[in-house]
N, C-alpha and C. Protein backbone atom coordinates (compact mmCIF):
# COMPACT_ATOMS: atom_id res chain seq x y z
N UNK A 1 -58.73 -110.49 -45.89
CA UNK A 1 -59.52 -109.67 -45.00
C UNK A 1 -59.17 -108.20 -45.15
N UNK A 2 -58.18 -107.93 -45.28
CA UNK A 2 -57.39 -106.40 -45.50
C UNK A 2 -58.04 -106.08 -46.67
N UNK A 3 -57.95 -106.78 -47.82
CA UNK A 3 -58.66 -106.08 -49.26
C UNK A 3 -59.99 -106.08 -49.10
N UNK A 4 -60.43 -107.58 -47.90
CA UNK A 4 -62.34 -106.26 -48.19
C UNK A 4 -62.25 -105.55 -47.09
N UNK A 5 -61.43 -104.92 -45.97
CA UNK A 5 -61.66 -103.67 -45.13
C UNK A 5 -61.75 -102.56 -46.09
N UNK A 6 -61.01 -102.36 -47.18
CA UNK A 6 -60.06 -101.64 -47.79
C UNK A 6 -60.38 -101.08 -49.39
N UNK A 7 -61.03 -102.43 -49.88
CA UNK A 7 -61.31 -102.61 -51.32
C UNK A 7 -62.39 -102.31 -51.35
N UNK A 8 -63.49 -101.69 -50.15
CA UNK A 8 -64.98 -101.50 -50.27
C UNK A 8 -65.81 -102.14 -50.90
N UNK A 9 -66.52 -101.43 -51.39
CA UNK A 9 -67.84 -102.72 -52.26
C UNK A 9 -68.11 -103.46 -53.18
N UNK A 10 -66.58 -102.50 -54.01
CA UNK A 10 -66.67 -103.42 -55.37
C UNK A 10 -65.56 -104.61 -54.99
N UNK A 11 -64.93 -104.27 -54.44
CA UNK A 11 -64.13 -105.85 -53.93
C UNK A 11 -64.87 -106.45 -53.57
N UNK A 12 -65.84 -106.64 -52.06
CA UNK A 12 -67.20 -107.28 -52.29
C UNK A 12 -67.45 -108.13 -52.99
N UNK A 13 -68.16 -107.65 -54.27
CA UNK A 13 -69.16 -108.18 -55.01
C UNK A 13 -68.24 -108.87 -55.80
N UNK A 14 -67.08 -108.06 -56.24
CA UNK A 14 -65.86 -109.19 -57.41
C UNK A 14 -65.98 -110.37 -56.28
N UNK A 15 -65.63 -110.42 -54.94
CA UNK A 15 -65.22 -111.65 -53.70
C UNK A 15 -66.71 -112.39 -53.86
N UNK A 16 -67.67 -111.79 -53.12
CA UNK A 16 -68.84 -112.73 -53.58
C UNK A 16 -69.15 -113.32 -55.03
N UNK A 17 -69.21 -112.77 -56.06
CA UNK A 17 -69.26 -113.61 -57.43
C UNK A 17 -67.98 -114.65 -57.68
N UNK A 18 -66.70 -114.61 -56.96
CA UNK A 18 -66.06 -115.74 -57.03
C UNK A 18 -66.19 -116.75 -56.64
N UNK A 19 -66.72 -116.37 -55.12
CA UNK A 19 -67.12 -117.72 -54.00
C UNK A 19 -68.43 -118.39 -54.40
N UNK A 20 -69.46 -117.29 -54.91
CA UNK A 20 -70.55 -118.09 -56.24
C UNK A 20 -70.01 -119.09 -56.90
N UNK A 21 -69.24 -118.25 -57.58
CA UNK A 21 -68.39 -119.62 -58.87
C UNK A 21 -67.79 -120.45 -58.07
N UNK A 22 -66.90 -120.38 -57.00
CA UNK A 22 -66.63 -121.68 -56.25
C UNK A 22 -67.73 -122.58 -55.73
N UNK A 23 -69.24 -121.84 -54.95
CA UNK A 23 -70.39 -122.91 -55.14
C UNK A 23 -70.75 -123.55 -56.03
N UNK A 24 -70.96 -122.77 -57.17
CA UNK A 24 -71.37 -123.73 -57.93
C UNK A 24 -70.36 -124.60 -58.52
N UNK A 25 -69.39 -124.81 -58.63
CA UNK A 25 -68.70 -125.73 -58.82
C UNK A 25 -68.65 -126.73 -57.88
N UNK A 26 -68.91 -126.96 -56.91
CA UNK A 26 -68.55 -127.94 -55.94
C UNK A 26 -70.04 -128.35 -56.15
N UNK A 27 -71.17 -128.18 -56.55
CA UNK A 27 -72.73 -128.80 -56.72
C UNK A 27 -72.38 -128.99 -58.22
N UNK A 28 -71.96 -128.71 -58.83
CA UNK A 28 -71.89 -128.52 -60.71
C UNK A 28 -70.76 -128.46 -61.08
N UNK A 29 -69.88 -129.43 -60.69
CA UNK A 29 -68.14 -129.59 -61.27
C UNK A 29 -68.01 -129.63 -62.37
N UNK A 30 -66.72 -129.30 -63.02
CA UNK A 30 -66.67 -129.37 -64.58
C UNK A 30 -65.74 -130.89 -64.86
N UNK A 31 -65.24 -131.59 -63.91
CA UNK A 31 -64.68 -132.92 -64.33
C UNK A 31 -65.55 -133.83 -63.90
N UNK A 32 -65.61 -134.77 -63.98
CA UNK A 32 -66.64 -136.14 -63.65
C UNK A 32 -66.09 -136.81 -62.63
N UNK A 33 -64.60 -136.62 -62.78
CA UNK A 33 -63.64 -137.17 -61.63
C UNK A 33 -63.77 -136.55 -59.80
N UNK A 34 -64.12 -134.85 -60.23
CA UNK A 34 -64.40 -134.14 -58.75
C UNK A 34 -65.64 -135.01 -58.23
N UNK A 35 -65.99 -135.11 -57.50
CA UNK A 35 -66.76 -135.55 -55.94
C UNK A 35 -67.02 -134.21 -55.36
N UNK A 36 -68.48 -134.36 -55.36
CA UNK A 36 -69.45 -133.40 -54.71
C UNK A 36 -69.27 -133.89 -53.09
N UNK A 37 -69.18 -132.46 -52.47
CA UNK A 37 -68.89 -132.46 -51.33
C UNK A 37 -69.58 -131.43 -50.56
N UNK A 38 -71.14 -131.47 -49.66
CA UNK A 38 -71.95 -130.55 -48.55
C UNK A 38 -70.47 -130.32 -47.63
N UNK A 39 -69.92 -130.25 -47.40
CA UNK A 39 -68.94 -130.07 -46.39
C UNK A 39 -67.79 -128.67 -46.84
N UNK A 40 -67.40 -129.36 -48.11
CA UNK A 40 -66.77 -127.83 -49.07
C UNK A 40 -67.63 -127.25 -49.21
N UNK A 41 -68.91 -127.26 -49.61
CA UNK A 41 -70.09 -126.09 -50.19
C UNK A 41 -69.94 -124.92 -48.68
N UNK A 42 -70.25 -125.64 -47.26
CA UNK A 42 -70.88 -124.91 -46.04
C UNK A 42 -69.29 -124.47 -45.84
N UNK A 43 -68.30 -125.10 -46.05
CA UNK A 43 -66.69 -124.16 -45.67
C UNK A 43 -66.99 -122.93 -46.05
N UNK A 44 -67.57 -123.30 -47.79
CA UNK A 44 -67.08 -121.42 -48.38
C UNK A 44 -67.94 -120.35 -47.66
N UNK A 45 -69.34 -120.84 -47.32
CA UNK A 45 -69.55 -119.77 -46.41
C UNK A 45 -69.02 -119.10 -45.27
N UNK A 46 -68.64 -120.18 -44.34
CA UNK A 46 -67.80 -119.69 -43.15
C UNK A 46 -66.90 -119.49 -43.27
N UNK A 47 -66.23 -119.25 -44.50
CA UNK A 47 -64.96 -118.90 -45.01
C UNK A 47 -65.36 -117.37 -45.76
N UNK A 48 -66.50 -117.01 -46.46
CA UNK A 48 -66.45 -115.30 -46.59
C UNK A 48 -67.27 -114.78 -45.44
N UNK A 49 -67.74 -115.62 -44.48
CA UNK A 49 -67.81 -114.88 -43.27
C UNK A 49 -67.14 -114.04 -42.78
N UNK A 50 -65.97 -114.30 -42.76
CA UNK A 50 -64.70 -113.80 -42.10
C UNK A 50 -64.44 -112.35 -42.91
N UNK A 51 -64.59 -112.13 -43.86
CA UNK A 51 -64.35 -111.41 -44.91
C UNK A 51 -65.47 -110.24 -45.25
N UNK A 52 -66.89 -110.97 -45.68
CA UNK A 52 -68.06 -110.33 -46.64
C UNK A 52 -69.02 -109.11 -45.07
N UNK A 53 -70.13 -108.87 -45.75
CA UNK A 53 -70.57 -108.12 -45.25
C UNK A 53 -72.21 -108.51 -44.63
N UNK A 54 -73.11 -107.92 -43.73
CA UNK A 54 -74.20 -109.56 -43.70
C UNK A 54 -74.87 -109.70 -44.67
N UNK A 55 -74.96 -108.69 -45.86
CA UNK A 55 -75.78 -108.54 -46.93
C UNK A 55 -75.53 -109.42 -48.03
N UNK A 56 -73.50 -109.45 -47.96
CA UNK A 56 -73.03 -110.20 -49.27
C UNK A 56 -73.17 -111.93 -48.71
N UNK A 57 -72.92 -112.15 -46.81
CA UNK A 57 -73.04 -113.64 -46.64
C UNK A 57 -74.07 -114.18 -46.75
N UNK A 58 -75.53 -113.24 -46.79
CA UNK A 58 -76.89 -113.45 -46.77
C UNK A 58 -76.82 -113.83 -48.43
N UNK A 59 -76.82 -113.65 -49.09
CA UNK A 59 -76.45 -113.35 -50.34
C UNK A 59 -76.18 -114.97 -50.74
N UNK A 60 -74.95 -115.33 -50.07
CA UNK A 60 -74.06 -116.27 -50.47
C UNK A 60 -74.87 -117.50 -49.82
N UNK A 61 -75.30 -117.28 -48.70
CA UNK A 61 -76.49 -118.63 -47.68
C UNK A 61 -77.50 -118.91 -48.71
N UNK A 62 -77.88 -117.78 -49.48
CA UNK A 62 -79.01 -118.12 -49.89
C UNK A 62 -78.64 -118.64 -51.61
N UNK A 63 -77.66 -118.43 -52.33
CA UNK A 63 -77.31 -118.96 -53.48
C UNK A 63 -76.95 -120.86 -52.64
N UNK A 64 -76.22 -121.05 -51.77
CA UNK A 64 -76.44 -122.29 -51.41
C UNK A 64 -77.29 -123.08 -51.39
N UNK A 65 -78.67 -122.30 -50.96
CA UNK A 65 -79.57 -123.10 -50.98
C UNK A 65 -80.40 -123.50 -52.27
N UNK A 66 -79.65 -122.33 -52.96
CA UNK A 66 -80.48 -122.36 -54.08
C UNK A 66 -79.69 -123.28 -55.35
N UNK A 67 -78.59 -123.59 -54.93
CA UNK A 67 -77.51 -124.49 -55.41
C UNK A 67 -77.82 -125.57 -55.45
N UNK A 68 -78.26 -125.79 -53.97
CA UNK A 68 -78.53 -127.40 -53.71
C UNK A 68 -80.51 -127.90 -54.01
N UNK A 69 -81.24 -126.37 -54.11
CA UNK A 69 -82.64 -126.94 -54.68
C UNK A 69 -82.04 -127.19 -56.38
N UNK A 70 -81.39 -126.40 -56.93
CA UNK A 70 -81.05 -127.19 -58.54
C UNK A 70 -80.26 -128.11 -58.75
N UNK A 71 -79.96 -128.41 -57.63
CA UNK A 71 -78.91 -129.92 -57.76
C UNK A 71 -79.85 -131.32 -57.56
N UNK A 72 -81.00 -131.25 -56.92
CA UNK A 72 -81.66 -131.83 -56.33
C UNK A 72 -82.86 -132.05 -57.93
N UNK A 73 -82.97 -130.74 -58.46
CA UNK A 73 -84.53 -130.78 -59.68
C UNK A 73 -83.44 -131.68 -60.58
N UNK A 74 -82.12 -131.29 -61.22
CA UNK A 74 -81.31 -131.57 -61.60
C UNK A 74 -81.01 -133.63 -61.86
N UNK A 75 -80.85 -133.85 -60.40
CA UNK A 75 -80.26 -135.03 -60.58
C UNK A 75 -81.22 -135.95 -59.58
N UNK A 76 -82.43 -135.79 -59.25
CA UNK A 76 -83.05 -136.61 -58.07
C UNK A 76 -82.58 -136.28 -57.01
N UNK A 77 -83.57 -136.96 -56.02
CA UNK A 77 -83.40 -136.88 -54.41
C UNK A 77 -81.86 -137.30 -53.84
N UNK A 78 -81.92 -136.44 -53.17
CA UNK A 78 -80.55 -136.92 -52.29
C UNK A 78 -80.93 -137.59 -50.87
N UNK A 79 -79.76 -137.41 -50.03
CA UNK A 79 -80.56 -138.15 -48.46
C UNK A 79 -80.64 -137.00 -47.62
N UNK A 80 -81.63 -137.75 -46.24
CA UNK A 80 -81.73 -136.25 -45.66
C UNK A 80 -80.57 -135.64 -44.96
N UNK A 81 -79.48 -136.25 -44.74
CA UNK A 81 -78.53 -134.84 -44.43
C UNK A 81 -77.75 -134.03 -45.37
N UNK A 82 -78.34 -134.69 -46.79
CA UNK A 82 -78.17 -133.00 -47.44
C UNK A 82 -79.53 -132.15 -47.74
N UNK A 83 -80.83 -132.46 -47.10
CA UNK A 83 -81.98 -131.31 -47.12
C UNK A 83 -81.67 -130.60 -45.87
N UNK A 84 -81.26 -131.70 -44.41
CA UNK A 84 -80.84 -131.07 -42.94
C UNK A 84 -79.98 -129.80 -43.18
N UNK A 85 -79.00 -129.79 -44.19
CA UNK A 85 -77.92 -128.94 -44.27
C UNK A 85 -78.88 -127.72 -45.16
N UNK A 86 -78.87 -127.91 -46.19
CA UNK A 86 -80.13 -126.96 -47.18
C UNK A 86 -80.87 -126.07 -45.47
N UNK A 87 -82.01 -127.19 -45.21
CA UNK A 87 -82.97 -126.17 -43.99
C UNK A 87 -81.62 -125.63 -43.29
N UNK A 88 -80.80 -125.84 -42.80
CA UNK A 88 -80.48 -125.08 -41.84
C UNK A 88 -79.77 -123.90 -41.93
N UNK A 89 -78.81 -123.96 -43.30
CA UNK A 89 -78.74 -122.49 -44.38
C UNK A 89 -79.84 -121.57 -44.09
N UNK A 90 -80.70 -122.45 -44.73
CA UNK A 90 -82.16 -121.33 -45.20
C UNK A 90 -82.79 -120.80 -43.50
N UNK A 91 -82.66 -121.80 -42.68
CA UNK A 91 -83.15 -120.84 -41.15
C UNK A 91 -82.41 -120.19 -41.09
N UNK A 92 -80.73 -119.85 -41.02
CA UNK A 92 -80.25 -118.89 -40.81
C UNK A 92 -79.86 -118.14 -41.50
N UNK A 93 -80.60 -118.24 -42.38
CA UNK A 93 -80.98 -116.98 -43.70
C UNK A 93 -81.72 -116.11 -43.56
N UNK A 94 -82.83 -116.87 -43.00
CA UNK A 94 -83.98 -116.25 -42.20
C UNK A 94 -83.53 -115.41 -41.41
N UNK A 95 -83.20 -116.27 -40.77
CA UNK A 95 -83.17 -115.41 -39.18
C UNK A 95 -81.71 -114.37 -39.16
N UNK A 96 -80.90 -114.60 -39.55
CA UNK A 96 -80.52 -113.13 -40.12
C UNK A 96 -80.99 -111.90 -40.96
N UNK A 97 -81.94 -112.52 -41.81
CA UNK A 97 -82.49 -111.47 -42.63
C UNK A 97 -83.73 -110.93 -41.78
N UNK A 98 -84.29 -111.62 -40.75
CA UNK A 98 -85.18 -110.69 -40.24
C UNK A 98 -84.29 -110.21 -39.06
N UNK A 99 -83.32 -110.20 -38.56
CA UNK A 99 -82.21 -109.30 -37.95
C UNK A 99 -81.92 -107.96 -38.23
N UNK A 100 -82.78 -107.77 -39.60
CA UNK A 100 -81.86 -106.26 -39.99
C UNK A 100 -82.75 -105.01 -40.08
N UNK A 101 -82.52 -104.33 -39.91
CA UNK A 101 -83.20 -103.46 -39.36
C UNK A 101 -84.39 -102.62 -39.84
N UNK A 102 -84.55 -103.26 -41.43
CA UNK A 102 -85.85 -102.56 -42.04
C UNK A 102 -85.76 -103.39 -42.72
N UNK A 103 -86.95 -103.28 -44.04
CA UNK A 103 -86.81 -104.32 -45.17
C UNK A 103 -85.96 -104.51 -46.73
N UNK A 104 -84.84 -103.66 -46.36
CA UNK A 104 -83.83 -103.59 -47.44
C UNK A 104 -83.48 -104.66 -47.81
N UNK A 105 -82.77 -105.45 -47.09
CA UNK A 105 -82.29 -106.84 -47.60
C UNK A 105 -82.78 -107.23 -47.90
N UNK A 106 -84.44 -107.49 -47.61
CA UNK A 106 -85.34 -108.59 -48.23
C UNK A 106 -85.63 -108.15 -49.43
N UNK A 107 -85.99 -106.84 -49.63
CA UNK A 107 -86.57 -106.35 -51.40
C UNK A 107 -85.12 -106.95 -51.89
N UNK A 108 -83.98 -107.01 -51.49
CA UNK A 108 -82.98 -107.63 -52.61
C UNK A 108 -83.18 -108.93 -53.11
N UNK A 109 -83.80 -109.71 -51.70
CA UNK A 109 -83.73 -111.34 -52.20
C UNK A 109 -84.93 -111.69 -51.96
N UNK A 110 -85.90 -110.91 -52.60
CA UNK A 110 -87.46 -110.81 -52.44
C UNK A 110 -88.01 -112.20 -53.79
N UNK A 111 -87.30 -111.98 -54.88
CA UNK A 111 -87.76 -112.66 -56.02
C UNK A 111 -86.78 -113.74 -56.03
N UNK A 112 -85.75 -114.02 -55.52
CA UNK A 112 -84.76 -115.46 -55.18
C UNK A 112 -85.36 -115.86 -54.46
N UNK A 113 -85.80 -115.23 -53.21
CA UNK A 113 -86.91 -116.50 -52.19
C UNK A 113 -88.09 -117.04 -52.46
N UNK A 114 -88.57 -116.20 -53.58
CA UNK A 114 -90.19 -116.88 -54.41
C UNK A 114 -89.53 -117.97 -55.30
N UNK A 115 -88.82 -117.68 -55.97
CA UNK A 115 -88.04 -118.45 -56.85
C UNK A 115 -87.48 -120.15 -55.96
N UNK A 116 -86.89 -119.54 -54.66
CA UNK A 116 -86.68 -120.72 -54.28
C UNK A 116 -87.93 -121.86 -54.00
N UNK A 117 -89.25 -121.05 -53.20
CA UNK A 117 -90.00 -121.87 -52.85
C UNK A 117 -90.40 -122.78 -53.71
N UNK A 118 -90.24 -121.83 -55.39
CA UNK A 118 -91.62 -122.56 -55.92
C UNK A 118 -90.35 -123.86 -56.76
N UNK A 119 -89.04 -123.50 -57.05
CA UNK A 119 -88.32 -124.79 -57.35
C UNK A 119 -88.10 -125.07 -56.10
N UNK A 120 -88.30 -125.58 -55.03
CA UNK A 120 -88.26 -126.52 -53.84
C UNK A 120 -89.74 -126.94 -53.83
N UNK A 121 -90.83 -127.06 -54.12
CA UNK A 121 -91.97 -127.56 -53.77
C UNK A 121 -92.10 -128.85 -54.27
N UNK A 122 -91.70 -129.37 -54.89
CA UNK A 122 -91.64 -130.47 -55.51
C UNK A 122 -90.71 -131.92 -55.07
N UNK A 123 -89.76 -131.38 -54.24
CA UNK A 123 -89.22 -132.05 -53.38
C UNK A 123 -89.55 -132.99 -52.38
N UNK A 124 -88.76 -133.77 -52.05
CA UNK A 124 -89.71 -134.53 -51.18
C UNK A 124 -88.65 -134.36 -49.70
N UNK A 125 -88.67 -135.35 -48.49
CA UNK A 125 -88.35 -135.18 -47.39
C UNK A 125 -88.80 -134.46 -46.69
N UNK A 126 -89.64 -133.71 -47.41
CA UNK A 126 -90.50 -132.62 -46.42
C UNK A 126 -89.75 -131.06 -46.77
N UNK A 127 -88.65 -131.53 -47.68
CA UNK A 127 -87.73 -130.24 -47.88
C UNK A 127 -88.61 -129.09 -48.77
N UNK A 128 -89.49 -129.30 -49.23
CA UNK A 128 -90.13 -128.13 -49.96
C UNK A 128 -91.02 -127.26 -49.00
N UNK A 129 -91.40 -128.42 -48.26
CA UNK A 129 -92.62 -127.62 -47.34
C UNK A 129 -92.15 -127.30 -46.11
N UNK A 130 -90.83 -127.80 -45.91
CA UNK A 130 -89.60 -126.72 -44.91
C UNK A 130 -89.40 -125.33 -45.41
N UNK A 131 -89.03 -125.09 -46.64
CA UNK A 131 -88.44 -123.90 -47.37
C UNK A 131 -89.70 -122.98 -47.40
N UNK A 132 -90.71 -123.98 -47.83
CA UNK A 132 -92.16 -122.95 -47.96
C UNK A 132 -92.71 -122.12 -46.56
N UNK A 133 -92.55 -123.05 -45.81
CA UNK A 133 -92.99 -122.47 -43.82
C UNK A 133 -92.07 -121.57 -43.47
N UNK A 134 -90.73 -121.83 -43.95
CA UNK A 134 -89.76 -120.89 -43.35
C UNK A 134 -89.90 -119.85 -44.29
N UNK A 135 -89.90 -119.62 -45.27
CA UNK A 135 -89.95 -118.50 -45.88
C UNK A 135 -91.00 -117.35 -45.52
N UNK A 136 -92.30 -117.89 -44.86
CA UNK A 136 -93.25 -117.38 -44.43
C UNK A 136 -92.69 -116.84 -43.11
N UNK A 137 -91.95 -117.20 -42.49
CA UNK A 137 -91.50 -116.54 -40.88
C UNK A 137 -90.86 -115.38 -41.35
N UNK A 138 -90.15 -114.77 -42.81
CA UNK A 138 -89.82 -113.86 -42.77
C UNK A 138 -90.59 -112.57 -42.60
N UNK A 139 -90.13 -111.76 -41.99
CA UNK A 139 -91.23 -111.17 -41.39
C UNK A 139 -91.77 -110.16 -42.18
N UNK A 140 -91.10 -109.44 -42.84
CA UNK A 140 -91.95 -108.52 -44.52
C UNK A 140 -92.90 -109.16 -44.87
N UNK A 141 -92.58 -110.34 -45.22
CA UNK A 141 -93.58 -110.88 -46.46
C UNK A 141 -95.11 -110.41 -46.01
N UNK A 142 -95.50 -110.48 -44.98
CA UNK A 142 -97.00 -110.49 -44.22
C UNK A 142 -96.85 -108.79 -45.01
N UNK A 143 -96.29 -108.00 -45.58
CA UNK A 143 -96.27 -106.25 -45.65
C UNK A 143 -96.98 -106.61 -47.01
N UNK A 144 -96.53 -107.63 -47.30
CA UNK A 144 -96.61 -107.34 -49.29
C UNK A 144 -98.69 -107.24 -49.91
């Protein structure tokens, strides 16, 4: 916590691109022996919570989700409490990102959230056409 008060932005982004590489490893392990685990994936967020900034955890919510839509094109359907976990990332992705006070954040993750919809549409559980409705509540998009 001291090195990101301290280490400013480029500590940041070195801290967020690690905890990346720690997502994707826990959806995309490199041994056959690790065991995929929704439970480690949602730690690391609430774990650079403590740390990141809302831009870099927004950042990090939304590589989750986007972790678990390529884990999903990847290897088939999973069950629904790993889409429950996915939607509920992505609502409070949302709903932090329309928290902020103009539309900065969103032009950042303007082309990751198109990106997500259109690899989540294909999904089933209803999880594509969750990601698709919610993405629409963000509140820019109606600007474009």
């Amino acid at each position: 916590m001291i090195n990101a008060e301290f280490g400013g932005e480029d500590y940041l982004v070195e801290l967020l691109d690690d905890y990346k590489q720690k997502m994707h490893d826990v959806f995309f392990p490199h041994s056959l022996r690790a065991t995929f685990s929704i439970k480690n994936a949602k730690k690391l967020i609430s774990d650079f919570k403590k740390v990141g900034d809302v831009i870099t955890t927004l950042d990090l919510m939304l590589y989750y989700v986007e972790c678990g839509t390529e884990f999903t094109n990847e290897y088939g359907d999973i069950d629904e409490q790993f889409y429950d976990s996915l939607c509920s990332v992505f609502a409070k992705f949302v709903y932090q990102l329309n928290s902020q006070p103009d539309d900065m954040a969103y032009q950042k993750f303007k082309t990751r959230i198109n990106s997500l919809v259109h690899n989540s549409s294909d999904i089933g559980w209803g999880y594509g056409d969750y990601i698709f409705s919610t993405a629409f509540e963000i509140e820019w998009i109606e600007e474009e």
